[in-house]
N, C-alpha and C. Protein backbone atom coordinates (compact mmCIF):
# COMPACT_ATOMS: atom_id res chain seq x y z
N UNK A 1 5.14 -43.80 -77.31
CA UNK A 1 3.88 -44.27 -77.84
C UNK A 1 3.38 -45.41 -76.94
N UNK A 2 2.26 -45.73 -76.54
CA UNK A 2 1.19 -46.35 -75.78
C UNK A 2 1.29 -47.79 -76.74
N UNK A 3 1.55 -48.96 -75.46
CA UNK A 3 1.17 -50.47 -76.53
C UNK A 3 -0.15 -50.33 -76.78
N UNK A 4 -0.15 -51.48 -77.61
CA UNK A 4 -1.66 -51.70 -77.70
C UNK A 4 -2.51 -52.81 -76.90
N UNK A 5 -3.38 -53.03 -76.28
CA UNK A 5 -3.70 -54.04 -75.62
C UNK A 5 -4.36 -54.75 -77.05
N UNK A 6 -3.93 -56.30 -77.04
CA UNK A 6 -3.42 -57.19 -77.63
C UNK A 6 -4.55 -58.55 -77.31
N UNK A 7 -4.61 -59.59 -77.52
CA UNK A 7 -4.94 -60.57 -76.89
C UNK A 7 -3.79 -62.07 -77.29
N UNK A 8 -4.42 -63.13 -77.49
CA UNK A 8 -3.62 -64.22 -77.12
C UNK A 8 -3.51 -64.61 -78.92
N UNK A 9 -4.02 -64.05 -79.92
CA UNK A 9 -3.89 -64.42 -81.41
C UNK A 9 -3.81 -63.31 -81.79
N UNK A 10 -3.55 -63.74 -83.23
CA UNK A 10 -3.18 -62.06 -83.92
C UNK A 10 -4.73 -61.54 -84.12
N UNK A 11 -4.34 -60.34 -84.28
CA UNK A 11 -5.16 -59.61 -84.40
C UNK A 11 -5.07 -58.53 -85.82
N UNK A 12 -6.19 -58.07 -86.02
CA UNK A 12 -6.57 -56.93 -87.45
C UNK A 12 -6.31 -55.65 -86.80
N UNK A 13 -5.14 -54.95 -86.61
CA UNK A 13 -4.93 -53.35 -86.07
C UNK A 13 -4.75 -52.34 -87.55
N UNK A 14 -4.76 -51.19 -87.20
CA UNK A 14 -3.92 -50.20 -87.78
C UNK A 14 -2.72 -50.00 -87.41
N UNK A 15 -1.65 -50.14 -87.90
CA UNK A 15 0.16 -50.16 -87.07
C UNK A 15 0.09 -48.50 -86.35
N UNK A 16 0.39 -48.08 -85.28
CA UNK A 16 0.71 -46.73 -85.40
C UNK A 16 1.87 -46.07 -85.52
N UNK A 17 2.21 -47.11 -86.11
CA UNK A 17 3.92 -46.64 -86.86
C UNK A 17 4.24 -46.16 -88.34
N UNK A 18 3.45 -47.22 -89.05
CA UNK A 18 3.44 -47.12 -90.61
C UNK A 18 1.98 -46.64 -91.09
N UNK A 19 1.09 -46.70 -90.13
CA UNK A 19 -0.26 -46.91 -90.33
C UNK A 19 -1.03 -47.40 -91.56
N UNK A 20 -0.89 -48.57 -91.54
CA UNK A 20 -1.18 -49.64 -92.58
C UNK A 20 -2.11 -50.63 -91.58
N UNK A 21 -3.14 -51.00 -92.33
CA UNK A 21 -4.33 -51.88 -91.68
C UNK A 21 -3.39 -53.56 -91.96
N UNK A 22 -2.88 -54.14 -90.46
CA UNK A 22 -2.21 -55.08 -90.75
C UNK A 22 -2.99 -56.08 -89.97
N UNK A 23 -2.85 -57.82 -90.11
CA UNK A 23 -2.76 -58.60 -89.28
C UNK A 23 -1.74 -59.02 -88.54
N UNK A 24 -2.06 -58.74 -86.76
CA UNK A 24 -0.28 -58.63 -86.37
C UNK A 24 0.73 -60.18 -86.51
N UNK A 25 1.80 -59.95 -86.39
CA UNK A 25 2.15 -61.43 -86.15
C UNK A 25 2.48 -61.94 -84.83
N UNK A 26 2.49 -62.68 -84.62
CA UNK A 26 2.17 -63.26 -83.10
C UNK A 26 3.31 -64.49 -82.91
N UNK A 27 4.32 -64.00 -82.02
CA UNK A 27 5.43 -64.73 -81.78
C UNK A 27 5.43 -65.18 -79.79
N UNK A 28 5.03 -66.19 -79.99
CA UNK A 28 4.92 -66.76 -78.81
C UNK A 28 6.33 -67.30 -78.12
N UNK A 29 6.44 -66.70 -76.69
CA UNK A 29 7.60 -66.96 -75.94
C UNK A 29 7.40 -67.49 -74.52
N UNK A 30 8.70 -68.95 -74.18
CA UNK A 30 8.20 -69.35 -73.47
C UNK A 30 8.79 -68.36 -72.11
N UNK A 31 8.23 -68.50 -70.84
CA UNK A 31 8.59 -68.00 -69.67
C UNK A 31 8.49 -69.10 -68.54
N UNK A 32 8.97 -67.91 -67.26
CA UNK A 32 9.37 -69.03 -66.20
C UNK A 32 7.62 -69.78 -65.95
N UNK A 33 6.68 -69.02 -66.38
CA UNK A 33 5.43 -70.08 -65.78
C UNK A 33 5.59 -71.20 -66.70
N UNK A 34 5.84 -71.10 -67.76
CA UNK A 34 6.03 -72.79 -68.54
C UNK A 34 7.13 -73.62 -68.25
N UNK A 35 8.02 -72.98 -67.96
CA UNK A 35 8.99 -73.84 -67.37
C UNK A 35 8.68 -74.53 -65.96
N UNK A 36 8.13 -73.89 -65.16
CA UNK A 36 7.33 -74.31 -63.74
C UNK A 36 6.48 -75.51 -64.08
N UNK A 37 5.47 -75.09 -65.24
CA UNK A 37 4.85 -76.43 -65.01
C UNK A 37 5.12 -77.32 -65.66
N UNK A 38 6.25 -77.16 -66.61
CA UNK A 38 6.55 -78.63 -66.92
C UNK A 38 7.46 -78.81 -65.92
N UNK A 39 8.14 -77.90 -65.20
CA UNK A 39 8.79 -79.01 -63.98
C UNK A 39 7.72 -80.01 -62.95
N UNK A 40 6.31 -79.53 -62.58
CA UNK A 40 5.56 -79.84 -62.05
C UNK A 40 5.01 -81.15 -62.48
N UNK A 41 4.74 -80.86 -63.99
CA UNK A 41 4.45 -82.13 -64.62
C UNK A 41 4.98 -83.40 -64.88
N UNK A 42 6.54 -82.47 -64.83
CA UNK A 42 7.55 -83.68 -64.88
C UNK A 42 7.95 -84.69 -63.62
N UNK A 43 7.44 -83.99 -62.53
CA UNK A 43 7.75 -84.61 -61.20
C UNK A 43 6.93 -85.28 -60.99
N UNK A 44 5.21 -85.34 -60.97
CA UNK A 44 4.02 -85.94 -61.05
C UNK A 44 4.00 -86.74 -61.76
N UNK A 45 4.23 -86.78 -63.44
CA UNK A 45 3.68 -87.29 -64.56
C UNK A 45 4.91 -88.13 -65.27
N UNK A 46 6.02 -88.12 -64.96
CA UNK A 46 6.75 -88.76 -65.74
C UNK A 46 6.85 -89.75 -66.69
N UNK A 47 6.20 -90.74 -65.74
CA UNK A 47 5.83 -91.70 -66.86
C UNK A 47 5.14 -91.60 -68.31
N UNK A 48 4.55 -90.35 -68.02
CA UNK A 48 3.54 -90.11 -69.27
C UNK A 48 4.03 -89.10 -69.88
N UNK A 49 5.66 -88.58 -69.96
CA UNK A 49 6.61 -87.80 -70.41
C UNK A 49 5.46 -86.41 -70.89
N UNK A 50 5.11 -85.99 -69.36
CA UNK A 50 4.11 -84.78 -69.49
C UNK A 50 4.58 -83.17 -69.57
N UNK A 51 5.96 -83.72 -69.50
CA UNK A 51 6.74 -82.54 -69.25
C UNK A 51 6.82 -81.50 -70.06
N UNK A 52 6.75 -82.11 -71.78
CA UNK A 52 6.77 -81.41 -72.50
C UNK A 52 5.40 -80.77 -73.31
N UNK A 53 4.70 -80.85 -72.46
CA UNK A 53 2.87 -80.42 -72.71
C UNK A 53 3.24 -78.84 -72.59
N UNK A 54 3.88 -78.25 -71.72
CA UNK A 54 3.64 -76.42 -71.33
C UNK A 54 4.87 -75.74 -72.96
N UNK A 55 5.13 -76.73 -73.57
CA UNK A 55 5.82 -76.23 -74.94
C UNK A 55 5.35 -76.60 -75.64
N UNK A 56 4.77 -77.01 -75.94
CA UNK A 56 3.31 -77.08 -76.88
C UNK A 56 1.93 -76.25 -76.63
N UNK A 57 1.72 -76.17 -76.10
CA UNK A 57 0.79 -75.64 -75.64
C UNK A 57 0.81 -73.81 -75.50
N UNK A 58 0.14 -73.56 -76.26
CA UNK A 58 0.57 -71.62 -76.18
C UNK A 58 -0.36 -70.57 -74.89
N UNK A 59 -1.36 -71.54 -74.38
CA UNK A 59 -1.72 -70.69 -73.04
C UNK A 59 -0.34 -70.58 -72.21
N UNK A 60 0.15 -71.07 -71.92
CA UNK A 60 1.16 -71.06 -70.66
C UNK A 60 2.33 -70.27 -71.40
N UNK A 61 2.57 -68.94 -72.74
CA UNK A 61 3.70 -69.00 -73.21
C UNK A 61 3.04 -67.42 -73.51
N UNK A 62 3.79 -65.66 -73.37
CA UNK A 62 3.51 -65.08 -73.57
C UNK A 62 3.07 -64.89 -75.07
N UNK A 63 2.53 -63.62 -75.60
CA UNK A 63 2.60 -63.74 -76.90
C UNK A 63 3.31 -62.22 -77.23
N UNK A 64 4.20 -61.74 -78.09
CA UNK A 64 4.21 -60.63 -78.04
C UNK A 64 3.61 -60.13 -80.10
N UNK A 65 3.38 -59.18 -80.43
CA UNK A 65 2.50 -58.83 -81.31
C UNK A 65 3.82 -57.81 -82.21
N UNK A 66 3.58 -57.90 -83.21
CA UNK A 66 4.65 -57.21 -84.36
C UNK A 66 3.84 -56.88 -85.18
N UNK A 67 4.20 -55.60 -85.97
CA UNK A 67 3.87 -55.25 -87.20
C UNK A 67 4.74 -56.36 -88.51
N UNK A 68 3.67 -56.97 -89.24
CA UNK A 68 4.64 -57.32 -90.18
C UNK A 68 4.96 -56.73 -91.19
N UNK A 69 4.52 -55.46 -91.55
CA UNK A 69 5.04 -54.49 -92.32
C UNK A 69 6.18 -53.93 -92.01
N UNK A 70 6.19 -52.97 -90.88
CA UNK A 70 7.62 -52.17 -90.43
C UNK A 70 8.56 -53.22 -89.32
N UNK A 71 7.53 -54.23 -88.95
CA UNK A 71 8.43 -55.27 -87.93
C UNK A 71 8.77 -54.66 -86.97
N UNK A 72 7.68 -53.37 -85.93
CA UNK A 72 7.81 -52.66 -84.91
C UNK A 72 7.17 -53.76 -83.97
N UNK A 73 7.31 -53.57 -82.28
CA UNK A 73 6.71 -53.98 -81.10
C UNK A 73 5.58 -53.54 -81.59
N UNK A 74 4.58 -53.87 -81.02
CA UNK A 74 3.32 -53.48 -80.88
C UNK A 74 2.62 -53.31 -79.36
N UNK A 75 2.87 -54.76 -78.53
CA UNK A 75 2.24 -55.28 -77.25
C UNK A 75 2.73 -56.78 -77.25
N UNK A 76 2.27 -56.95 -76.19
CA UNK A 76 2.09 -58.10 -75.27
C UNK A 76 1.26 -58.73 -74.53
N UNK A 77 0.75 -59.53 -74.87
CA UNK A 77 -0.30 -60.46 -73.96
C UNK A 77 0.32 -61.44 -73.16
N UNK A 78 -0.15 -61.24 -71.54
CA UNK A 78 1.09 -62.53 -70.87
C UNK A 78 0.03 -63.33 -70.27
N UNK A 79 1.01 -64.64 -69.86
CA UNK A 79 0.06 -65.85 -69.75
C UNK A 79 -0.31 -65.91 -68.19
N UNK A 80 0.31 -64.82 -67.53
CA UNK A 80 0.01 -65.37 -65.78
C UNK A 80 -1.67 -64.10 -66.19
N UNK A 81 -2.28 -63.86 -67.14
CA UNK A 81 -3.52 -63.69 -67.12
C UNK A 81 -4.36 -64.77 -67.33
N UNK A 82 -3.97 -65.76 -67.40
CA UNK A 82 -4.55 -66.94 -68.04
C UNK A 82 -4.12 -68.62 -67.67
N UNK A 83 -3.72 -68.68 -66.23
CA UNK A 83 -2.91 -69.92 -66.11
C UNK A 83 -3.59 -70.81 -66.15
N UNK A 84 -4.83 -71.03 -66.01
CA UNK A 84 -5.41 -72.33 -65.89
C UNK A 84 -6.30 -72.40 -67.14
């Protein structure tokens, strides 16, 4: 079965698993681009303990999308579409 293209929040789908009109749930994960820039930040910015801005922050952190009914994959939205 085909993901679904997804974006960066949940979204209102039909599951095509259970097919139930759901809102997906949206579990954000961090990757090596967030880890990069808080190393970046941390080398620049220290003083202003900036390091921990790219874990907070959910642009820099994939998202992947679940049914919360059957709790199937759905998709993925990743953040190197969106770094800046």
């Amino acid at each position: 079965m085909e993901l679904l293209q997804v974006g960066s929040e949940p979204v209102g789908i039909r599951c095509p698993y259970c097919y139930e009109d759901v809102m997906t749930r949206a579990q954000y994960k961090n990757t090596t681009l967030t880890h990069t820039i808080a190393i970046i930040l941390g080398i620049f910015f220290w003083w202003l303990c900036c390091c921990i801005i790219p874990y907070v922050v959910k642009r820099w952190k994939n998202v992947e999308h679940y049914c919360p009914n059957c709790r199937r994959y759905l998709g993925m939205h990743s953040s190197r579409a969106t770094i800046l």
